[in-house]
N, C-alpha and C. Protein backbone atom coordinates (compact mmCIF):
# COMPACT_ATOMS: atom_id res chain seq x y z
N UNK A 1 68.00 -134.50 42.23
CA UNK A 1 67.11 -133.48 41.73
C UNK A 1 67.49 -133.15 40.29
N UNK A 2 66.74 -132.93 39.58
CA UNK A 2 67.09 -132.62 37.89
C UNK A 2 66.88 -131.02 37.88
N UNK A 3 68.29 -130.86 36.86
CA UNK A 3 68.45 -129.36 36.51
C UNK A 3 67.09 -128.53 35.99
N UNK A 4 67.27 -127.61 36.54
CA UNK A 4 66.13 -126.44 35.70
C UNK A 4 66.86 -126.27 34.47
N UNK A 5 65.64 -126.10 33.61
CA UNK A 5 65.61 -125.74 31.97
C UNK A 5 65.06 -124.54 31.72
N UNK A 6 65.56 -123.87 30.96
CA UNK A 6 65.21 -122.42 30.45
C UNK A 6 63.81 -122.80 29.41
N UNK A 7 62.62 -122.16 29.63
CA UNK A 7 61.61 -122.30 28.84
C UNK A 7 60.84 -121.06 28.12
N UNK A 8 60.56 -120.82 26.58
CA UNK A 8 59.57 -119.94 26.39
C UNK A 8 58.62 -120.48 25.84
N UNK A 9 57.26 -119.61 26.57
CA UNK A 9 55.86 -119.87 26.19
C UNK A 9 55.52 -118.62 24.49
N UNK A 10 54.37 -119.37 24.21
CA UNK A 10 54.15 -118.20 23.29
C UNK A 10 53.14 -117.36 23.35
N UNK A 11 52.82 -116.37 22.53
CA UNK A 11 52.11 -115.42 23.01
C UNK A 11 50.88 -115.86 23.93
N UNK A 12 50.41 -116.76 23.01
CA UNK A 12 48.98 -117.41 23.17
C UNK A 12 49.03 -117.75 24.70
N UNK A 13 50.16 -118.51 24.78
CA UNK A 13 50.39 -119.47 26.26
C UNK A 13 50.19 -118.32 26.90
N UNK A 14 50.79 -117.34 27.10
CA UNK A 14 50.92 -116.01 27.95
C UNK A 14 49.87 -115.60 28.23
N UNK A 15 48.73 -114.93 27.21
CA UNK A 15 47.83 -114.97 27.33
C UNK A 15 46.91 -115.55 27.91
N UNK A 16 47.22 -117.15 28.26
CA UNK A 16 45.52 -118.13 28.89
C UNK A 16 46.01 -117.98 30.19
N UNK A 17 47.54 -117.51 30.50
CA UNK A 17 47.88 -117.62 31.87
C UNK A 17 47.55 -116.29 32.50
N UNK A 18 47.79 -115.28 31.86
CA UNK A 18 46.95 -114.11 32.22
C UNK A 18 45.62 -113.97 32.49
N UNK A 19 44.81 -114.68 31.62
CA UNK A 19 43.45 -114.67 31.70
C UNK A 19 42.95 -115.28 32.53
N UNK A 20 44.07 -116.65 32.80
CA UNK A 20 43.65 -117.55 34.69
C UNK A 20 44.05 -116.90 36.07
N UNK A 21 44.51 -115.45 35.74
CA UNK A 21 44.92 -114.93 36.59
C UNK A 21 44.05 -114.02 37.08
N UNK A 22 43.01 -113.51 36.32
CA UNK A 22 41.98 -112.04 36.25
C UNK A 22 40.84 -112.92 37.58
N UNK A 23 40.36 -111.37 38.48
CA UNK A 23 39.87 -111.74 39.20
C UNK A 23 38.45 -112.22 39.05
N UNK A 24 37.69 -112.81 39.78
CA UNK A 24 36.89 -114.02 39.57
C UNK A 24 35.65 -113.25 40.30
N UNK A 25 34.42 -113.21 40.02
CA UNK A 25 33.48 -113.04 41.19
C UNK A 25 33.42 -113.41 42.86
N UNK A 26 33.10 -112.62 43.12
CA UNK A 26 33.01 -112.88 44.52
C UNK A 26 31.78 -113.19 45.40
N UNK A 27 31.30 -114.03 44.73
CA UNK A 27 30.14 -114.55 45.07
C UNK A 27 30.28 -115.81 45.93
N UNK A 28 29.38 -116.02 47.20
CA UNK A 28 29.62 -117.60 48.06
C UNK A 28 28.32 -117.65 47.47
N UNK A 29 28.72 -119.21 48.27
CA UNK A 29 27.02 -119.79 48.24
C UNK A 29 27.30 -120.06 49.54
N UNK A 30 25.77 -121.15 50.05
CA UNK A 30 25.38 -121.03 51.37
C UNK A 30 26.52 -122.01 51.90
N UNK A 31 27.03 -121.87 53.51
CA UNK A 31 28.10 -122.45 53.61
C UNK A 31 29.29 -122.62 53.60
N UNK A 32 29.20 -120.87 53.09
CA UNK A 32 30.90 -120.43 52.62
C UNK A 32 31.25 -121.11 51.33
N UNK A 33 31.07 -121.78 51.07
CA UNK A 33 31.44 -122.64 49.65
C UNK A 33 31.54 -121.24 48.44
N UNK A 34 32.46 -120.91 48.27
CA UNK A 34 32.67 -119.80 46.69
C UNK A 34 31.73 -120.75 45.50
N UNK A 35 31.54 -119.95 44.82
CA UNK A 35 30.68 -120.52 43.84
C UNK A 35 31.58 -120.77 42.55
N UNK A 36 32.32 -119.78 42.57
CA UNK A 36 33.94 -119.72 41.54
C UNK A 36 35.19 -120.07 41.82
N UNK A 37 36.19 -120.70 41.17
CA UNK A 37 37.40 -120.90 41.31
C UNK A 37 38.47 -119.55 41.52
N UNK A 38 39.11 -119.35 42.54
CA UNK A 38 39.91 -118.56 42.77
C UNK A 38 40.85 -118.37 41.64
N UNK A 39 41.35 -117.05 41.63
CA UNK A 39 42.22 -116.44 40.27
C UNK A 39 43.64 -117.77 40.61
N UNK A 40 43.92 -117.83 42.30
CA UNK A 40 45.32 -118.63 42.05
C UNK A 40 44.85 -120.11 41.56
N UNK A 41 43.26 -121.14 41.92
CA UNK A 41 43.40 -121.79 41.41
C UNK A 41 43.16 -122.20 39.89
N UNK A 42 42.75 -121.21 38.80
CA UNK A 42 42.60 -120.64 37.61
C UNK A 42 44.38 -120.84 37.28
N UNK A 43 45.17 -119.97 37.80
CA UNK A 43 46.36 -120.16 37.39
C UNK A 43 46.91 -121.36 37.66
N UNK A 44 46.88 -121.83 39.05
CA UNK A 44 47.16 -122.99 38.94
C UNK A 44 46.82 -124.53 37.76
N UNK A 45 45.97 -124.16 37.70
CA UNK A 45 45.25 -124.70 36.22
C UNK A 45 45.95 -124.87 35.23
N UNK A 46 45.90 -123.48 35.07
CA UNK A 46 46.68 -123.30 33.39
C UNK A 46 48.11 -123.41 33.72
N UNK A 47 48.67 -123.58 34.46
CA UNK A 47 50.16 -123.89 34.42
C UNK A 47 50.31 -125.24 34.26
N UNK A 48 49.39 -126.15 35.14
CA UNK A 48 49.49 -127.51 34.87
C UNK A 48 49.41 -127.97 33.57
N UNK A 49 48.00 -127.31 32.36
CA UNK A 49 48.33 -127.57 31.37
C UNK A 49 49.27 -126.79 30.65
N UNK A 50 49.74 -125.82 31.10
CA UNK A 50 51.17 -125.84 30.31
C UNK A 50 52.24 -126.52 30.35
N UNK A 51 52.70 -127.05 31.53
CA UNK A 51 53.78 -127.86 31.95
C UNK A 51 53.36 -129.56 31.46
N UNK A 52 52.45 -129.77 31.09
CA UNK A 52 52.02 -131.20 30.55
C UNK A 52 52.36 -131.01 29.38
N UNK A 53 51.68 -130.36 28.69
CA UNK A 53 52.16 -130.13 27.11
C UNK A 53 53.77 -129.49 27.12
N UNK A 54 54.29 -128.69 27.40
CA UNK A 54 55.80 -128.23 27.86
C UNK A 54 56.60 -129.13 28.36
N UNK A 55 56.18 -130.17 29.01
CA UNK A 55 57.04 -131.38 29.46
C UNK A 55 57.94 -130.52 30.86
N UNK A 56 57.37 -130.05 31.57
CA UNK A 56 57.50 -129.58 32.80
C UNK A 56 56.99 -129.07 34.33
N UNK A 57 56.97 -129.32 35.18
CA UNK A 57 56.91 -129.67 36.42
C UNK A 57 56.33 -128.46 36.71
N UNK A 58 54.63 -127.87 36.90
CA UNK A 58 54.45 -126.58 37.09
C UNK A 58 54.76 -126.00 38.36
N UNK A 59 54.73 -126.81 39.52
CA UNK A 59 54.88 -126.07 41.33
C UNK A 59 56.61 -125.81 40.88
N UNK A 60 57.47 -126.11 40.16
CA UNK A 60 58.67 -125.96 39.61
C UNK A 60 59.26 -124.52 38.76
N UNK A 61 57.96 -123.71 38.27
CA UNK A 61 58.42 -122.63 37.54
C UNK A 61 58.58 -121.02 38.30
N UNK A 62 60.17 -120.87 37.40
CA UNK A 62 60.66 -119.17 38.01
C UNK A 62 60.66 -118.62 36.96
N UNK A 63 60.28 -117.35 37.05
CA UNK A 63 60.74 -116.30 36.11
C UNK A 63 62.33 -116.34 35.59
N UNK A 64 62.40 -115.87 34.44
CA UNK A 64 63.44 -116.06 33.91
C UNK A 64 63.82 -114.29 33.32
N UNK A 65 64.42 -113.15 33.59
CA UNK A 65 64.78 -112.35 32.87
C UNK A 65 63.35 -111.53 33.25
N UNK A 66 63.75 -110.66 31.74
CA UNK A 66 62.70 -109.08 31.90
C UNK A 66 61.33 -109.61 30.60
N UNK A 67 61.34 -110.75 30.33
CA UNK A 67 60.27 -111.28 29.19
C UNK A 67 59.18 -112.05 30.17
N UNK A 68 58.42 -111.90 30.00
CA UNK A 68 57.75 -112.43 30.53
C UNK A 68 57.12 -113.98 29.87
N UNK A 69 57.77 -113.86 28.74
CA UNK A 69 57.50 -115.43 28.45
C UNK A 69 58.33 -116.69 28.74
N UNK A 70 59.65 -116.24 29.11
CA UNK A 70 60.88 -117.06 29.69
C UNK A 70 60.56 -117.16 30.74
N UNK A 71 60.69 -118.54 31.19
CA UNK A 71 60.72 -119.00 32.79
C UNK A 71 61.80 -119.80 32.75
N UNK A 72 61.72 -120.73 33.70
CA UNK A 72 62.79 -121.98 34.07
C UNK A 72 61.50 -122.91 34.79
N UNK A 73 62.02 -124.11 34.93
CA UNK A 73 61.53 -124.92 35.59
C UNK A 73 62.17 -126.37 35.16
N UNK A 74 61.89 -127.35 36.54
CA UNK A 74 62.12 -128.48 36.23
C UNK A 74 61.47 -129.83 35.41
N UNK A 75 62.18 -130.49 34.77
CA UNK A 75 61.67 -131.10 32.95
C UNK A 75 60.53 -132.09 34.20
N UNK A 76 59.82 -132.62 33.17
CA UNK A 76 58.62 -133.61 34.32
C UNK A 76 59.78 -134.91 33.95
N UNK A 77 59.02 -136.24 34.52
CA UNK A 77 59.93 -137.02 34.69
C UNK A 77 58.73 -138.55 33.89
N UNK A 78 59.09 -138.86 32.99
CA UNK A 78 58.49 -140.38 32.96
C UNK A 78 58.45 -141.15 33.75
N UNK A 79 57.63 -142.14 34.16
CA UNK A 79 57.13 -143.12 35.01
C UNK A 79 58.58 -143.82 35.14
N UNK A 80 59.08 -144.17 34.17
CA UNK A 80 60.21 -144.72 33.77
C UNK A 80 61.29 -144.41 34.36
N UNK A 81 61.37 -142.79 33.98
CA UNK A 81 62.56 -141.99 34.55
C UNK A 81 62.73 -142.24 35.76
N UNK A 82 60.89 -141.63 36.64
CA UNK A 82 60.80 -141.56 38.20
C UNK A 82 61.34 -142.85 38.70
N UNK A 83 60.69 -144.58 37.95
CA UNK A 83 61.33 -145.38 38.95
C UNK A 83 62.65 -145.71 39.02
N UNK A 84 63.54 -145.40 37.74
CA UNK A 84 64.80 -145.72 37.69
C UNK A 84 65.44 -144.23 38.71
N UNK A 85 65.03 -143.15 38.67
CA UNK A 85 65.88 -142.53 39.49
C UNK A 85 65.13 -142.78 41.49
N UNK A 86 64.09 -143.13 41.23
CA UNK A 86 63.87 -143.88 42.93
C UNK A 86 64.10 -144.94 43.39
N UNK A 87 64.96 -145.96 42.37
CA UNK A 87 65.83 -147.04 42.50
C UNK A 87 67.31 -146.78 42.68
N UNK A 88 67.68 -145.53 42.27
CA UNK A 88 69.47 -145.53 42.19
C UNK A 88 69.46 -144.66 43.25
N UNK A 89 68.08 -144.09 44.15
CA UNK A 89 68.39 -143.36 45.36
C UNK A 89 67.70 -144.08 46.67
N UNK A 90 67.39 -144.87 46.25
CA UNK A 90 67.00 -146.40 47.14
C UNK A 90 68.18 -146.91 47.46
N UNK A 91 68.96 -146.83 46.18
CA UNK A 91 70.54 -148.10 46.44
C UNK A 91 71.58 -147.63 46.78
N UNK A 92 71.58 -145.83 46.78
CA UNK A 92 72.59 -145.18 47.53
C UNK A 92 72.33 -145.01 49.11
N UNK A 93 71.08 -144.98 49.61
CA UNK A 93 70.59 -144.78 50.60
C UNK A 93 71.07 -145.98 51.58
N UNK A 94 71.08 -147.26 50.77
CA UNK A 94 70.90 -148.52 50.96
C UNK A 94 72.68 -148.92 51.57
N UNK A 95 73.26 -148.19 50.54
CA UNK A 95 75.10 -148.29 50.29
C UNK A 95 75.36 -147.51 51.57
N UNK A 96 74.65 -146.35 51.60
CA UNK A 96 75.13 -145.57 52.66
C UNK A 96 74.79 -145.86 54.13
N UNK A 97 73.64 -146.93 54.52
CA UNK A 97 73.35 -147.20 55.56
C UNK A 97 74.60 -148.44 56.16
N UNK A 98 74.84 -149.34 54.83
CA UNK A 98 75.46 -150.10 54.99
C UNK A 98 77.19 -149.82 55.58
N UNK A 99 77.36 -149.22 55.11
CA UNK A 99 78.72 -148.16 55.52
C UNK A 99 78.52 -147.67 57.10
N UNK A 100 77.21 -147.07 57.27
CA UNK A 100 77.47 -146.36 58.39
C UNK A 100 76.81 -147.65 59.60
N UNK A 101 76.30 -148.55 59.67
CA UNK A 101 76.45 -149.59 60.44
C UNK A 101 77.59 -150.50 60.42
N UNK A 102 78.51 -150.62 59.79
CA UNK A 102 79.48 -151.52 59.46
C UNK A 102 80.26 -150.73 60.37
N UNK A 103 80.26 -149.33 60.51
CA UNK A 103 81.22 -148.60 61.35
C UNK A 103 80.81 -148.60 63.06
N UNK A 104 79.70 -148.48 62.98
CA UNK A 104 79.07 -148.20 64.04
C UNK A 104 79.04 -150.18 65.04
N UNK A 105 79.37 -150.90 63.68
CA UNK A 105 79.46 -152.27 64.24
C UNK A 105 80.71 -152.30 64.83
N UNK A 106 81.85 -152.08 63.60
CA UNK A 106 83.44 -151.67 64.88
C UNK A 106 83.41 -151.28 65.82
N UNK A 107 83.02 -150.31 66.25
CA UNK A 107 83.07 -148.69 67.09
C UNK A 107 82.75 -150.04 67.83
N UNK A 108 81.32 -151.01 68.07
CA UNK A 108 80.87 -151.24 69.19
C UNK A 108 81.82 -152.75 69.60
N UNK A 109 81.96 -153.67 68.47
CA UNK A 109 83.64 -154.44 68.92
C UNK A 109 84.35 -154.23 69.12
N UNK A 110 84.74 -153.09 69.22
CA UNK A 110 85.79 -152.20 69.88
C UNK A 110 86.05 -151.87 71.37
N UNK A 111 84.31 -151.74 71.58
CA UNK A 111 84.21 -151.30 72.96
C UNK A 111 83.67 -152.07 73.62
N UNK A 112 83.42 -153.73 73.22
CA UNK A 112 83.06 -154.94 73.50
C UNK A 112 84.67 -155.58 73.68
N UNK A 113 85.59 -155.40 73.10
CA UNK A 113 87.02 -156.10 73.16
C UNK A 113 87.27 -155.11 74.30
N UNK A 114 87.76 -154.17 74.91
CA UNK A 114 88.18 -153.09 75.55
C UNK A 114 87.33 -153.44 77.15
N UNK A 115 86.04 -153.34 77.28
CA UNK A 115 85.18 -154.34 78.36
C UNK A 115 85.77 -155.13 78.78
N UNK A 116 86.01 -155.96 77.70
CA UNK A 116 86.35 -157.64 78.35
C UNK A 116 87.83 -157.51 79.01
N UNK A 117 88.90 -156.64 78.22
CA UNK A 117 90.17 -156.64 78.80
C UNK A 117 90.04 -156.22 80.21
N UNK A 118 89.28 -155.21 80.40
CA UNK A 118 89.34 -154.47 81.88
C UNK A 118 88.77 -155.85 82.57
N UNK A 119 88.07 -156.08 82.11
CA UNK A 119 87.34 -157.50 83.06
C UNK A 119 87.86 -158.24 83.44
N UNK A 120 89.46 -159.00 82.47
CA UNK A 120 90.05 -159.43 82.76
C UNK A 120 91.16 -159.20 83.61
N UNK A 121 91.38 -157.99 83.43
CA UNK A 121 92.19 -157.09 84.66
C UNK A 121 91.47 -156.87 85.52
N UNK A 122 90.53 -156.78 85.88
CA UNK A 122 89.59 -157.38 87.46
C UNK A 122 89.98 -158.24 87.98
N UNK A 123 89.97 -159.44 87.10
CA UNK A 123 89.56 -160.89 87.86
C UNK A 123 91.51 -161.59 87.86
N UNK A 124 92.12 -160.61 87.36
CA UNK A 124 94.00 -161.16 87.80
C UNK A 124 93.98 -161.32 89.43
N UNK A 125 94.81 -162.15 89.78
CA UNK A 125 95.38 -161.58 91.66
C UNK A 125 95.93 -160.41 91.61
């Protein structure tokens, strides 16, 4: 998982996120279908384009302090980044399976050698 980064927006930013926040008409149409986008998906919105241009991960952001323009959140990740870090957790996954069958292979020659002795202590006069 990659560290959270301390982030400030500027006024402006503050502002479009406030304004995706203000409540929306409440109007349906036929079908239940809303005719308007909900205030959370308005915010949701504008966080995404903040975190694109910000170079950060919006389902990722916390408040940060008593400012309301400081958050935290986690940095986004290049295509690049993503496959090299879903390759080095592919190959630990990979290391670690290998380990824990290699053990689990003893454990069971173990109790395959141990069988056979009693077996053979059966079949003595």
């Amino acid at each position: 998982m990659n560290p959270r980064v301390n982030y400030e927006m500027s006024e402006a930013d503050l502002a479009m996120i406030l304004e995706a926040c203000k409540p929306t008409p409440a109007m349906w149409g036929s079908g239940g279908t809303p005719l308007f986008s909900t205030p959370q998906e308005n915010a949701n919105r504008a966080w995404a384009e903040l975190g694109k241009r910000m170079g950060f991960d919006p389902m990722t952001v916390r408040p940060e302090g008593d400012n309301n323009r400081r958050f935290s959140a986690v940095p986004s990740e290049t295509e690049a980044q993503r496959a090299a870090r879903e390759k080095t957790e592919r190959t630990a996954k990979a290391e670690s399976d290998v380990v824990l069958l290699k053990q689990q292979l003893a454990d069971t020659q173990n109790l395959l050698a141990d069988a056979i002795k009693r077996l053979e202590n059966l079949n003595q006069p």
